[in-house]
PDB file of N, CA and C in Angstrom:
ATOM      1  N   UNK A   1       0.841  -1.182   0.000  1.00  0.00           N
ATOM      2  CA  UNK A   1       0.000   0.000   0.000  1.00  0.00           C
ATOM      3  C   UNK A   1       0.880   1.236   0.000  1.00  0.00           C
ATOM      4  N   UNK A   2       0.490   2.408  -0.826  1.00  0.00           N
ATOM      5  CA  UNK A   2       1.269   3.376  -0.962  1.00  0.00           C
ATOM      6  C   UNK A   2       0.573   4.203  -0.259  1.00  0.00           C
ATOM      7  N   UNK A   3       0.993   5.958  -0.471  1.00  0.00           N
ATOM      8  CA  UNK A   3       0.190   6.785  -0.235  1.00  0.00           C
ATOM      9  C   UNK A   3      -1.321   6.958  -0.442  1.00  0.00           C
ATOM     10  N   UNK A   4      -0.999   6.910  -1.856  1.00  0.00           N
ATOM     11  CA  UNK A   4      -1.682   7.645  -3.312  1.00  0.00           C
ATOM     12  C   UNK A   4      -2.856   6.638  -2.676  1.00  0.00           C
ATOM     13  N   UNK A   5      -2.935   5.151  -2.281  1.00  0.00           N
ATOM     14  CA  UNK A   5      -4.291   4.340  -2.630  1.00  0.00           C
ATOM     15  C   UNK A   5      -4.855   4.710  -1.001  1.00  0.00           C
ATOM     16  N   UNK A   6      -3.796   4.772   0.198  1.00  0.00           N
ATOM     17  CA  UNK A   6      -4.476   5.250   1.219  1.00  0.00           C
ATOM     18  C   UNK A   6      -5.303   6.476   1.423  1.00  0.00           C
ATOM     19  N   UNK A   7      -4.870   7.749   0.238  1.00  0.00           N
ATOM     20  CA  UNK A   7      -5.068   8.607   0.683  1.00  0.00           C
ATOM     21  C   UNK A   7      -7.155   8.734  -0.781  1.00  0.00           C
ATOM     22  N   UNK A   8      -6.876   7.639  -1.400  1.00  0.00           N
ATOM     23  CA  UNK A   8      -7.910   7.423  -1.992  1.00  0.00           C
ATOM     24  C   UNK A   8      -9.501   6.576  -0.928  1.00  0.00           C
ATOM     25  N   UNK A   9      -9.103   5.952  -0.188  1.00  0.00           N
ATOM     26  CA  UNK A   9     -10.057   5.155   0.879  1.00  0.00           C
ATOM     27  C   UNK A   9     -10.874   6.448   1.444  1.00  0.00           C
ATOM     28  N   UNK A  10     -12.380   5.781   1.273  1.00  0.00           N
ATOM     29  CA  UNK A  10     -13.229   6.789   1.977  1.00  0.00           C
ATOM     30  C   UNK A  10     -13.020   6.973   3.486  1.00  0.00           C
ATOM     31  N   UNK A  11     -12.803   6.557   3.840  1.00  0.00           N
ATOM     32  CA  UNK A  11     -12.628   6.373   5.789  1.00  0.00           C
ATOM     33  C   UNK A  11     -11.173   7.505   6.056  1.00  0.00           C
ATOM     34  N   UNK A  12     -10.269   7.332   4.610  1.00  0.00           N
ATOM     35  CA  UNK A  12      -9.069   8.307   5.549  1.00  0.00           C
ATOM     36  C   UNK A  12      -9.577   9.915   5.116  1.00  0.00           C
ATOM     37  N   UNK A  13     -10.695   9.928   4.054  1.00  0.00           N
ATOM     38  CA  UNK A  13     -11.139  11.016   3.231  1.00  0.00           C
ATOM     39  C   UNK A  13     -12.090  11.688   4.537  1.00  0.00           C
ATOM     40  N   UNK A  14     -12.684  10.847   5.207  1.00  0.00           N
ATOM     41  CA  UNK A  14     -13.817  11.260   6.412  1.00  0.00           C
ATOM     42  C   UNK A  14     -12.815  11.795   7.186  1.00  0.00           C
ATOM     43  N   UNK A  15     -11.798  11.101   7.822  1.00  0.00           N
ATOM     44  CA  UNK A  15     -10.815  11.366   9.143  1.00  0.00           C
ATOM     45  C   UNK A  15      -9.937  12.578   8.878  1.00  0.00           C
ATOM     46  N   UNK A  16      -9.344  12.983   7.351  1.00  0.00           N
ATOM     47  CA  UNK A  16      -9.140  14.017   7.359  1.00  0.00           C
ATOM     48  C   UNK A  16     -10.066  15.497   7.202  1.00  0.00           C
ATOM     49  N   UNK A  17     -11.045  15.615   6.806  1.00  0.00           N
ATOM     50  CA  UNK A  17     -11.501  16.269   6.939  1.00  0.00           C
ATOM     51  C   UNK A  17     -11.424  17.214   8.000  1.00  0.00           C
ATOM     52  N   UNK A  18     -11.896  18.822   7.190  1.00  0.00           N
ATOM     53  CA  UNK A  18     -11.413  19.686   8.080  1.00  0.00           C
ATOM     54  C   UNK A  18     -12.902  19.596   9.527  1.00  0.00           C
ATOM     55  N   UNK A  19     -13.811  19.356   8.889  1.00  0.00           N
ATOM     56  CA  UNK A  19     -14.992  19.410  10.347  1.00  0.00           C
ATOM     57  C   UNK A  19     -15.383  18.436  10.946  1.00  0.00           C
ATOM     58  N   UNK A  20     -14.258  17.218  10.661  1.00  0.00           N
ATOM     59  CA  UNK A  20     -14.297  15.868  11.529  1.00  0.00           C
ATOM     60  C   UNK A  20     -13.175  16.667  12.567  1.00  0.00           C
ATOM     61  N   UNK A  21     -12.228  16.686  11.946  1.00  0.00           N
ATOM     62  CA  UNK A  21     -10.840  17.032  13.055  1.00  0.00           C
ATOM     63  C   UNK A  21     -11.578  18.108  13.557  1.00  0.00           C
ATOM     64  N   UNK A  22     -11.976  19.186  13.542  1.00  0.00           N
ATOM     65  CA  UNK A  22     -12.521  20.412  14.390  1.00  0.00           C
ATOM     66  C   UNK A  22     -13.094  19.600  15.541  1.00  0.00           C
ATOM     67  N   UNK A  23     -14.564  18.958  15.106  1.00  0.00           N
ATOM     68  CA  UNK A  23     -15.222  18.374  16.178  1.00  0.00           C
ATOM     69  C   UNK A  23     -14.347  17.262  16.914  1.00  0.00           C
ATOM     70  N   UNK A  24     -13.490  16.583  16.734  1.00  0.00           N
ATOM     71  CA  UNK A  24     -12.442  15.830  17.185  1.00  0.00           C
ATOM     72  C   UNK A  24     -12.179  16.404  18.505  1.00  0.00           C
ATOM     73  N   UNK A  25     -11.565  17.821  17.999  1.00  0.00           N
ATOM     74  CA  UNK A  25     -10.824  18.456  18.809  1.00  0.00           C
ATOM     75  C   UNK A  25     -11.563  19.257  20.057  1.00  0.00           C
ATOM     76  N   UNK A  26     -12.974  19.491  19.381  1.00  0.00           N
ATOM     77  CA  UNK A  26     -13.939  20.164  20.176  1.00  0.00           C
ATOM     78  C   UNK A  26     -14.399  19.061  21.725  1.00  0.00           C
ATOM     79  N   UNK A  27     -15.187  17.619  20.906  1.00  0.00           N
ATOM     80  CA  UNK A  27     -14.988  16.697  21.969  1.00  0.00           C
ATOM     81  C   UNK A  27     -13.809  16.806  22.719  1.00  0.00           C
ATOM     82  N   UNK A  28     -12.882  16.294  22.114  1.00  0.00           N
ATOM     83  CA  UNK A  28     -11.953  15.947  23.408  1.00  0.00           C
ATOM     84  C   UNK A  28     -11.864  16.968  24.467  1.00  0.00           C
ATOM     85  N   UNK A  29     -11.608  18.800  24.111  1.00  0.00           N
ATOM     86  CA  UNK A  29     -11.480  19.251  24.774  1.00  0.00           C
ATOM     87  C   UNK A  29     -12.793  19.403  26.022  1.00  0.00           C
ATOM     88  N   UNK A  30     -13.967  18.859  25.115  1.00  0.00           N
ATOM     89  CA  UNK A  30     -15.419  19.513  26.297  1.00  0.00           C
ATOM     90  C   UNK A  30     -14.952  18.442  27.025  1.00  0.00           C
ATOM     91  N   UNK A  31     -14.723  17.076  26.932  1.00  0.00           N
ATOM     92  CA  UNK A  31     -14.419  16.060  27.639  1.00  0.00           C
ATOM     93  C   UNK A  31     -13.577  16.349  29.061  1.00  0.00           C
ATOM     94  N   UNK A  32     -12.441  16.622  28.809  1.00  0.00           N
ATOM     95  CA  UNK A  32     -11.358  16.681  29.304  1.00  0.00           C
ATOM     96  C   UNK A  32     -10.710  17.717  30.116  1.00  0.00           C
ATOM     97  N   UNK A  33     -10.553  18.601  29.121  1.00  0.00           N
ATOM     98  CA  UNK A  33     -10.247  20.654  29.379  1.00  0.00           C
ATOM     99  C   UNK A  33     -11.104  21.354  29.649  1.00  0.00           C
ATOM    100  N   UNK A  34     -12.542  21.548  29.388  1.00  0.00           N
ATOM    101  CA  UNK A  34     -13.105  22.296  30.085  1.00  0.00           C
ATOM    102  C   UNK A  34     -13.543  22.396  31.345  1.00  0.00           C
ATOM    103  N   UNK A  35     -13.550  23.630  31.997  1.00  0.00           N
ATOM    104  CA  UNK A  35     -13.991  24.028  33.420  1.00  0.00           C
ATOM    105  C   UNK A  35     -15.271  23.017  33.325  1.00  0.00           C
ATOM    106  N   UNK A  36     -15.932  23.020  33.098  1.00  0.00           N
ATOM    107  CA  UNK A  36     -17.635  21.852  32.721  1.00  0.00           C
ATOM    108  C   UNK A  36     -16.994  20.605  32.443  1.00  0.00           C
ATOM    109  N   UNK A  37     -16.025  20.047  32.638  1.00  0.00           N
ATOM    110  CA  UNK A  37     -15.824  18.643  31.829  1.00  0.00           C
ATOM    111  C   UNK A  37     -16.556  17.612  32.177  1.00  0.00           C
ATOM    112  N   UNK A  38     -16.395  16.457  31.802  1.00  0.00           N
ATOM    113  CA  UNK A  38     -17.110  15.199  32.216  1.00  0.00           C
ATOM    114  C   UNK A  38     -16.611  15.066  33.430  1.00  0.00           C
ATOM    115  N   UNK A  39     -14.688  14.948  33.741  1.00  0.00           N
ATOM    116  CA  UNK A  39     -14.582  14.378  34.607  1.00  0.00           C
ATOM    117  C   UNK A  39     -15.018  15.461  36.213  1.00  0.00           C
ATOM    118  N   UNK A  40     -15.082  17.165  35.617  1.00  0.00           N
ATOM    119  CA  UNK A  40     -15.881  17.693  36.460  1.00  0.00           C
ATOM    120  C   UNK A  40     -17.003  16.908  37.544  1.00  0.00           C
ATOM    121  N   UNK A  41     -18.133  16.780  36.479  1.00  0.00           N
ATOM    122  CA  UNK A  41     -19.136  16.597  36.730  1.00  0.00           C
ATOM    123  C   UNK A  41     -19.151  15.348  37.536  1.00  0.00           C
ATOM    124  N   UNK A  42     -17.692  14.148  37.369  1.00  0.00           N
ATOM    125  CA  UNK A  42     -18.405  13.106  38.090  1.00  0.00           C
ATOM    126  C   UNK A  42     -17.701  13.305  39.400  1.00  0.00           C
ATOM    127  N   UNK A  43     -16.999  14.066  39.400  1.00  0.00           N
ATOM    128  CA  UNK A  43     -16.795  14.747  40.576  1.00  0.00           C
ATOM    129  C   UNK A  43     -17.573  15.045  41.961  1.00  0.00           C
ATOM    130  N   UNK A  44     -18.138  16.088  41.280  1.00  0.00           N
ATOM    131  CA  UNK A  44     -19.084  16.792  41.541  1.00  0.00           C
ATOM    132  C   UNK A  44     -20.359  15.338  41.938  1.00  0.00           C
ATOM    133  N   UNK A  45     -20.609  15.215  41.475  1.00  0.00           N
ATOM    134  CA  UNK A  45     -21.457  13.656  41.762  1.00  0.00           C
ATOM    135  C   UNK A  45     -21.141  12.801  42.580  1.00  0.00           C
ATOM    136  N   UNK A  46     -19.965  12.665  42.472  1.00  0.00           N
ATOM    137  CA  UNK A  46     -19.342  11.929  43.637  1.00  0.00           C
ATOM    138  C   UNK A  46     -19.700  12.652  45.172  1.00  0.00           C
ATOM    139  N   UNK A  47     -19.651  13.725  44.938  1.00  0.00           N
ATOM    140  CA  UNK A  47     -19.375  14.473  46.066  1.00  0.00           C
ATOM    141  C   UNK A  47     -20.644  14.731  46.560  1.00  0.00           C
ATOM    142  N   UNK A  48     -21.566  15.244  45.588  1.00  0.00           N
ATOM    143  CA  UNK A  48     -23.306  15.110  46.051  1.00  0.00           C
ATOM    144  C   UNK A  48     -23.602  14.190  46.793  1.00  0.00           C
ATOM    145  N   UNK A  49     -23.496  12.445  46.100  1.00  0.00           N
ATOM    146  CA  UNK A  49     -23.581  11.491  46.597  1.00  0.00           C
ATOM    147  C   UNK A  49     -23.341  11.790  48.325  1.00  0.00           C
ATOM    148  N   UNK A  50     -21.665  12.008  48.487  1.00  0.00           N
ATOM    149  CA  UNK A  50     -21.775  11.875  49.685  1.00  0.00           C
ATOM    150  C   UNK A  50     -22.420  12.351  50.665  1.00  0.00           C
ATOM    151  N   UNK A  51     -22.530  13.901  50.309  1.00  0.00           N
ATOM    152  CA  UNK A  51     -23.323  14.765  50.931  1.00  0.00           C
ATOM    153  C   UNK A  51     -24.704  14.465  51.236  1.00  0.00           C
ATOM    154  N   UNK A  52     -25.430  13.523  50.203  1.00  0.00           N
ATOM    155  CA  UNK A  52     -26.742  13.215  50.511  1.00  0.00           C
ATOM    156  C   UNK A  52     -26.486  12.418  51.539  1.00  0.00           C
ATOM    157  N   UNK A  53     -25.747  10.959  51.396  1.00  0.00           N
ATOM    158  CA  UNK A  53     -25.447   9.982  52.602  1.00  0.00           C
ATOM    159  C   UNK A  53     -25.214  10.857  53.978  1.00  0.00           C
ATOM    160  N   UNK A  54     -24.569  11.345  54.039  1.00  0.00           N
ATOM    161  CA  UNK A  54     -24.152  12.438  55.345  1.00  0.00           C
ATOM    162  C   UNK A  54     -25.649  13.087  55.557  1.00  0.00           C
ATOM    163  N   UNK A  55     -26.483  13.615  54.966  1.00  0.00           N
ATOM    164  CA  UNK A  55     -27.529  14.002  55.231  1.00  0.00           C
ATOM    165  C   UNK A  55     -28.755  13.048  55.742  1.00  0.00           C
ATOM    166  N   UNK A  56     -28.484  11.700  55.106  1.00  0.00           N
ATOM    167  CA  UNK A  56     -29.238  10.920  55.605  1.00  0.00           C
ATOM    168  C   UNK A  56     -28.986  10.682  57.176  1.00  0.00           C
ATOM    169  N   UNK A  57     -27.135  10.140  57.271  1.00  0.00           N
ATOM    170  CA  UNK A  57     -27.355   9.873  58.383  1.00  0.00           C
ATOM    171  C   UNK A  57     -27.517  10.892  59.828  1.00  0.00           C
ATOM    172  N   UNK A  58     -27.382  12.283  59.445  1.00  0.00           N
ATOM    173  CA  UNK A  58     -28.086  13.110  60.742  1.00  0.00           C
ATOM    174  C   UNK A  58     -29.342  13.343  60.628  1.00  0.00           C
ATOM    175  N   UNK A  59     -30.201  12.983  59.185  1.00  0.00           N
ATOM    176  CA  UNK A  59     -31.673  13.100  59.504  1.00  0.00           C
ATOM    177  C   UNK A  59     -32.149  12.022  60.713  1.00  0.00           C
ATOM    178  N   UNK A  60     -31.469  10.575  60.444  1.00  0.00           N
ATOM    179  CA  UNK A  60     -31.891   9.834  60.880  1.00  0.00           C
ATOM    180  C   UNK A  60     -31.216  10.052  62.674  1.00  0.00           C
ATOM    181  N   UNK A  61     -30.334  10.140  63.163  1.00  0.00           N
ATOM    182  CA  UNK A  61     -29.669  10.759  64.341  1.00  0.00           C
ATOM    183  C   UNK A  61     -30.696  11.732  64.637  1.00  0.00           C
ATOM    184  N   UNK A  62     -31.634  12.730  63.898  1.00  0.00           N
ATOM    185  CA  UNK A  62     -31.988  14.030  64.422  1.00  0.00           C
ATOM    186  C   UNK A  62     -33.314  12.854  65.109  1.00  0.00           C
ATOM    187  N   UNK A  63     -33.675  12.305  64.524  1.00  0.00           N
ATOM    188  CA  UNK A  63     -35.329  11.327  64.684  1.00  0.00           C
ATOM    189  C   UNK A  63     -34.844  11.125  66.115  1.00  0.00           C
ATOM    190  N   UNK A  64     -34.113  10.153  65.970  1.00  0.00           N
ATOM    191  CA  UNK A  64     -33.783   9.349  67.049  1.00  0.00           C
ATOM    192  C   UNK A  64     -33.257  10.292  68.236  1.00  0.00           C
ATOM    193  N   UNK A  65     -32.801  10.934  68.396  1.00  0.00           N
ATOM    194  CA  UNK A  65     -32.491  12.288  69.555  1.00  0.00           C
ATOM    195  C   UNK A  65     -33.978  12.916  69.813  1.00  0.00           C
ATOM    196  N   UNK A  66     -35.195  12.942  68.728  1.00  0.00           N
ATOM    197  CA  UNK A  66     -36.149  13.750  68.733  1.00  0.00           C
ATOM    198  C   UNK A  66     -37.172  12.401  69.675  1.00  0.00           C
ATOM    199  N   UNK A  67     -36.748  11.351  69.386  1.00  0.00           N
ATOM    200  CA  UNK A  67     -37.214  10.151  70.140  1.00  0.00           C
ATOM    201  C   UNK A  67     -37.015  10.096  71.473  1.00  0.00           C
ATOM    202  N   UNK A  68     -35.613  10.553  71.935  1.00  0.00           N
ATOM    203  CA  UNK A  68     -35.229  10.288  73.370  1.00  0.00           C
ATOM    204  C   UNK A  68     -35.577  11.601  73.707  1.00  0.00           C
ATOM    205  N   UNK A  69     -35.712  12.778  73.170  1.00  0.00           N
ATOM    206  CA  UNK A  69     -36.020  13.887  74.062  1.00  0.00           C
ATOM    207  C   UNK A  69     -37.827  13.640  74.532  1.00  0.00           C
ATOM    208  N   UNK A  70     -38.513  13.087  73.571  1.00  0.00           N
ATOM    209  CA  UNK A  70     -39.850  12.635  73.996  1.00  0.00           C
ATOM    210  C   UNK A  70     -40.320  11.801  75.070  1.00  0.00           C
ATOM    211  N   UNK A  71     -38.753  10.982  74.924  1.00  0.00           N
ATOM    212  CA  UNK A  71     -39.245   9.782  75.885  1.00  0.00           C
ATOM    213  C   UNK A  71     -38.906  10.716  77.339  1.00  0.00           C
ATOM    214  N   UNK A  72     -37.787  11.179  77.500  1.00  0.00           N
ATOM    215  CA  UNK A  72     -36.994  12.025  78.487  1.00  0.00           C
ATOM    216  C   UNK A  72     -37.834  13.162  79.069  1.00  0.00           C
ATOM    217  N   UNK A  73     -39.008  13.528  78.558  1.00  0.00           N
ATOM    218  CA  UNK A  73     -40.323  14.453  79.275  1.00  0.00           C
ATOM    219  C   UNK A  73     -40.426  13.697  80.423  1.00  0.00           C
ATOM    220  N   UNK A  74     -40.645  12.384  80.592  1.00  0.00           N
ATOM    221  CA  UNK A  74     -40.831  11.969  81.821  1.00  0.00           C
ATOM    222  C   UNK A  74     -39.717  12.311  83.133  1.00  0.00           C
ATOM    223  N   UNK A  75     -40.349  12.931  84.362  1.00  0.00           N
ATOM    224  CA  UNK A  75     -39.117  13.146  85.371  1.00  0.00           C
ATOM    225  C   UNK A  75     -38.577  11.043  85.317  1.00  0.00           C
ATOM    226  N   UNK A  76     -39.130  10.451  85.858  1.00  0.00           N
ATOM    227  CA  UNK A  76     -38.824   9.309  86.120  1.00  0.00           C
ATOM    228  C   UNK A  76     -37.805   8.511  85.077  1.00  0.00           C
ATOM    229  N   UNK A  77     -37.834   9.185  83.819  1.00  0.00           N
ATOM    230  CA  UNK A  77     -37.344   7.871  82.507  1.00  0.00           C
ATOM    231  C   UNK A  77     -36.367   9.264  82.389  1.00  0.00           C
ATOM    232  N   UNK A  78     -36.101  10.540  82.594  1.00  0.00           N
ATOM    233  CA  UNK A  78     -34.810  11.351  82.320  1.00  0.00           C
ATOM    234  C   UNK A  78     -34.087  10.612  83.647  1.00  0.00           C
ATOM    235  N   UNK A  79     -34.367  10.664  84.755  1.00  0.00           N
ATOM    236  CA  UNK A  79     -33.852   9.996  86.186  1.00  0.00           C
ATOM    237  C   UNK A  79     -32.893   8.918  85.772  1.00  0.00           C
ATOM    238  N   UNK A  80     -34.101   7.712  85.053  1.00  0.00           N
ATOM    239  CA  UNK A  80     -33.351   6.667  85.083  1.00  0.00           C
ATOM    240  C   UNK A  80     -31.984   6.471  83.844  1.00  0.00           C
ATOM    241  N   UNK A  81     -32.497   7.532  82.595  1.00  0.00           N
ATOM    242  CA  UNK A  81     -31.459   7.860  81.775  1.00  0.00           C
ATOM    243  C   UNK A  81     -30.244   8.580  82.293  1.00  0.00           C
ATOM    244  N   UNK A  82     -30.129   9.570  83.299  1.00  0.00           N
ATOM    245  CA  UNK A  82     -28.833  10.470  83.818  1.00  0.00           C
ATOM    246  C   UNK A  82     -28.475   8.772  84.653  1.00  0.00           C
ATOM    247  N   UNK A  83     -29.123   7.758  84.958  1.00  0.00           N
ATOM    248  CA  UNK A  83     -28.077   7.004  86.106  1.00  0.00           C
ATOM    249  C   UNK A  83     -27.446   6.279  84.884  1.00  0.00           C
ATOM    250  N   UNK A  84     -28.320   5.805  83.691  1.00  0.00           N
ATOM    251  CA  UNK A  84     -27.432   4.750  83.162  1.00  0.00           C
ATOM    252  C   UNK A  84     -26.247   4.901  82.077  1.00  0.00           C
ATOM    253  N   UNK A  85     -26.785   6.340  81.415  1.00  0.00           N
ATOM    254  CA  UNK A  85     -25.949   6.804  80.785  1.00  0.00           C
ATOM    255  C   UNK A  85     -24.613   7.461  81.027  1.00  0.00           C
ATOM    256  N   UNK A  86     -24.827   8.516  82.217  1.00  0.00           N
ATOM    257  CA  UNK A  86     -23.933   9.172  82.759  1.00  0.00           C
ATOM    258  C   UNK A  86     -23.949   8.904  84.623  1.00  0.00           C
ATOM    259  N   UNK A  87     -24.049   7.728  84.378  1.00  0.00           N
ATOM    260  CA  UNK A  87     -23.449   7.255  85.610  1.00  0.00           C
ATOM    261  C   UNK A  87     -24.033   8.325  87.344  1.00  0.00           C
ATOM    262  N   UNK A  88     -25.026   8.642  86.825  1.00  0.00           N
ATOM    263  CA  UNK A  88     -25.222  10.126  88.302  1.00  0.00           C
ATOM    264  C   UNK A  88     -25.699   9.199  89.163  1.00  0.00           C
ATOM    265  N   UNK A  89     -26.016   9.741  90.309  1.00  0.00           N
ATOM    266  CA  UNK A  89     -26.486   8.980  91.683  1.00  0.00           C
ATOM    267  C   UNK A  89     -26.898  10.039  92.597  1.00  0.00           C
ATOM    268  N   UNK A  90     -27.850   9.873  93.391  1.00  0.00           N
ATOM    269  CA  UNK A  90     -28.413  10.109  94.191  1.00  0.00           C
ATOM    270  C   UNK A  90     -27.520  10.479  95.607  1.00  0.00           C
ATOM    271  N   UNK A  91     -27.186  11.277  96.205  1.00  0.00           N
ATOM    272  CA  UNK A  91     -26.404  11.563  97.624  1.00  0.00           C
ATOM    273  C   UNK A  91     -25.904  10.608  97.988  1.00  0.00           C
ATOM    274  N   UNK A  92     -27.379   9.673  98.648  1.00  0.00           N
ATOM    275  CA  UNK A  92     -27.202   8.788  99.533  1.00  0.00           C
ATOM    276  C   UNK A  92     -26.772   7.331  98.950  1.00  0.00           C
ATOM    277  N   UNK A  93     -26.569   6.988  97.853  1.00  0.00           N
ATOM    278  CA  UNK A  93     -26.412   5.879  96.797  1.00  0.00           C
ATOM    279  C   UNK A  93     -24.908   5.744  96.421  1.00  0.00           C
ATOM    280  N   UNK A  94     -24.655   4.515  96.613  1.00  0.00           N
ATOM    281  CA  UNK A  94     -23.744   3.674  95.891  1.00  0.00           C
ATOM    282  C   UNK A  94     -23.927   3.638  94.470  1.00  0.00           C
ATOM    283  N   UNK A  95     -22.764   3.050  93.828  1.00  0.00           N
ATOM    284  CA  UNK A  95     -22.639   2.713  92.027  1.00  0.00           C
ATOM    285  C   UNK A  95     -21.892   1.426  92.200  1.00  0.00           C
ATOM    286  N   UNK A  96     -22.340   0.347  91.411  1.00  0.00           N
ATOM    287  CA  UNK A  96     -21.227  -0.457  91.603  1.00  0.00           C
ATOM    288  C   UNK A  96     -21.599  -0.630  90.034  1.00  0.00           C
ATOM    289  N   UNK A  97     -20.300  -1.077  89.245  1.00  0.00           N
ATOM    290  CA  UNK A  97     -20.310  -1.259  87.746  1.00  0.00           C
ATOM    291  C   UNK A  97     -20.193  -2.422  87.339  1.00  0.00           C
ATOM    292  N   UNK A  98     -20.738  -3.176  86.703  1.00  0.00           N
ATOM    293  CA  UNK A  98     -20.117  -4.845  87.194  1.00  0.00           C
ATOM    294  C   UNK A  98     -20.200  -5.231  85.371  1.00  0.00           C
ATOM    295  N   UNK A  99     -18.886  -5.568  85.350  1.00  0.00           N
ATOM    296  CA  UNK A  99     -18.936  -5.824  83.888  1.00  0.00           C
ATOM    297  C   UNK A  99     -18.585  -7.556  83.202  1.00  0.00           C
ATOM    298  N   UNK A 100     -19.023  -7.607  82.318  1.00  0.00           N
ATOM    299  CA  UNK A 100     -19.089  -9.314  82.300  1.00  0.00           C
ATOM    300  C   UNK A 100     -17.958  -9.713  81.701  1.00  0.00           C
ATOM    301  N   UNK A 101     -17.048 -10.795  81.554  1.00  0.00           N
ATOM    302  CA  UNK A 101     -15.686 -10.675  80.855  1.00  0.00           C
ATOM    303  C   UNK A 101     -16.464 -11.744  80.035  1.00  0.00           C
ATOM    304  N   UNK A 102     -16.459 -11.750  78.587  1.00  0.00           N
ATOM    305  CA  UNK A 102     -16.642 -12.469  77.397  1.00  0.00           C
ATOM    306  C   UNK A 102     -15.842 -13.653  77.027  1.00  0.00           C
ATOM    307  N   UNK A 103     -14.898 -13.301  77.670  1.00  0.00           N
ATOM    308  CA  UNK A 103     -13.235 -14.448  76.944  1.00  0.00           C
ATOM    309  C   UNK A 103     -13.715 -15.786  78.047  1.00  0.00           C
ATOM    310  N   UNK A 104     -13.377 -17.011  77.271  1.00  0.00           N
ATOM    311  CA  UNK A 104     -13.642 -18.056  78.006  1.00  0.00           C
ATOM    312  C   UNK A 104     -12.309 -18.621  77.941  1.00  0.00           C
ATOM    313  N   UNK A 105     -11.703 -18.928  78.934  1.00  0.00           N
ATOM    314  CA  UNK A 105     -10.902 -19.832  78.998  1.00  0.00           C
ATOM    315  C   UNK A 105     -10.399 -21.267  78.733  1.00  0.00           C
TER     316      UNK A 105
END
């Protein structure tokens, strides 16, 4: 194969062309180089993504806090929450902590 018969083939007649190569050049750059690019955008997507997940999980944290402050109206069930959570006690009261050891010998 010489020039002369390559440069006769319809396919190298398409590829040179002057408004194939323009748009060639146009893709690649929207692709790639532009401030807007693809890989922008999946970026950017990526990053939404997370932001939604992160949003899920303090919606769901806000419920559940909005749960214990309901339950916690009660004097009696805030009482028994300050002993078990944060350990408080009463004046006259002992604490003893008794913890179970898991490992079996």
């Amino acid at each position: 194969m010489n020039l002369k018969s390559i440069k006769n083939k319809p396919s190298f007649k398409i590829a040179t062309n002057i408004y194939v190569l323009i748009l060639t050049v146009f893709i690649i750059w929207m692709l790639f180089f532009d401030e807007n690019s693809y890989l922008t955008h999946r970026e950017f997507n990526k990053e939404i993504d997370e932001l939604n997940s992160w949003i899920d999980y303090h919606e769901k944290k806000i419920r559940k806090d909005k749960e214990t402050i309901q339950l916690l109206q009660d004097s009696l069930k805030l009482e028994r929450y300050a002993r078990e959570k944060y350990l408080m006690k009463k004046d006259n009261e002992d604490i003893y902590i008794i913890e179970f050891d898991t490992i079996k010998k």
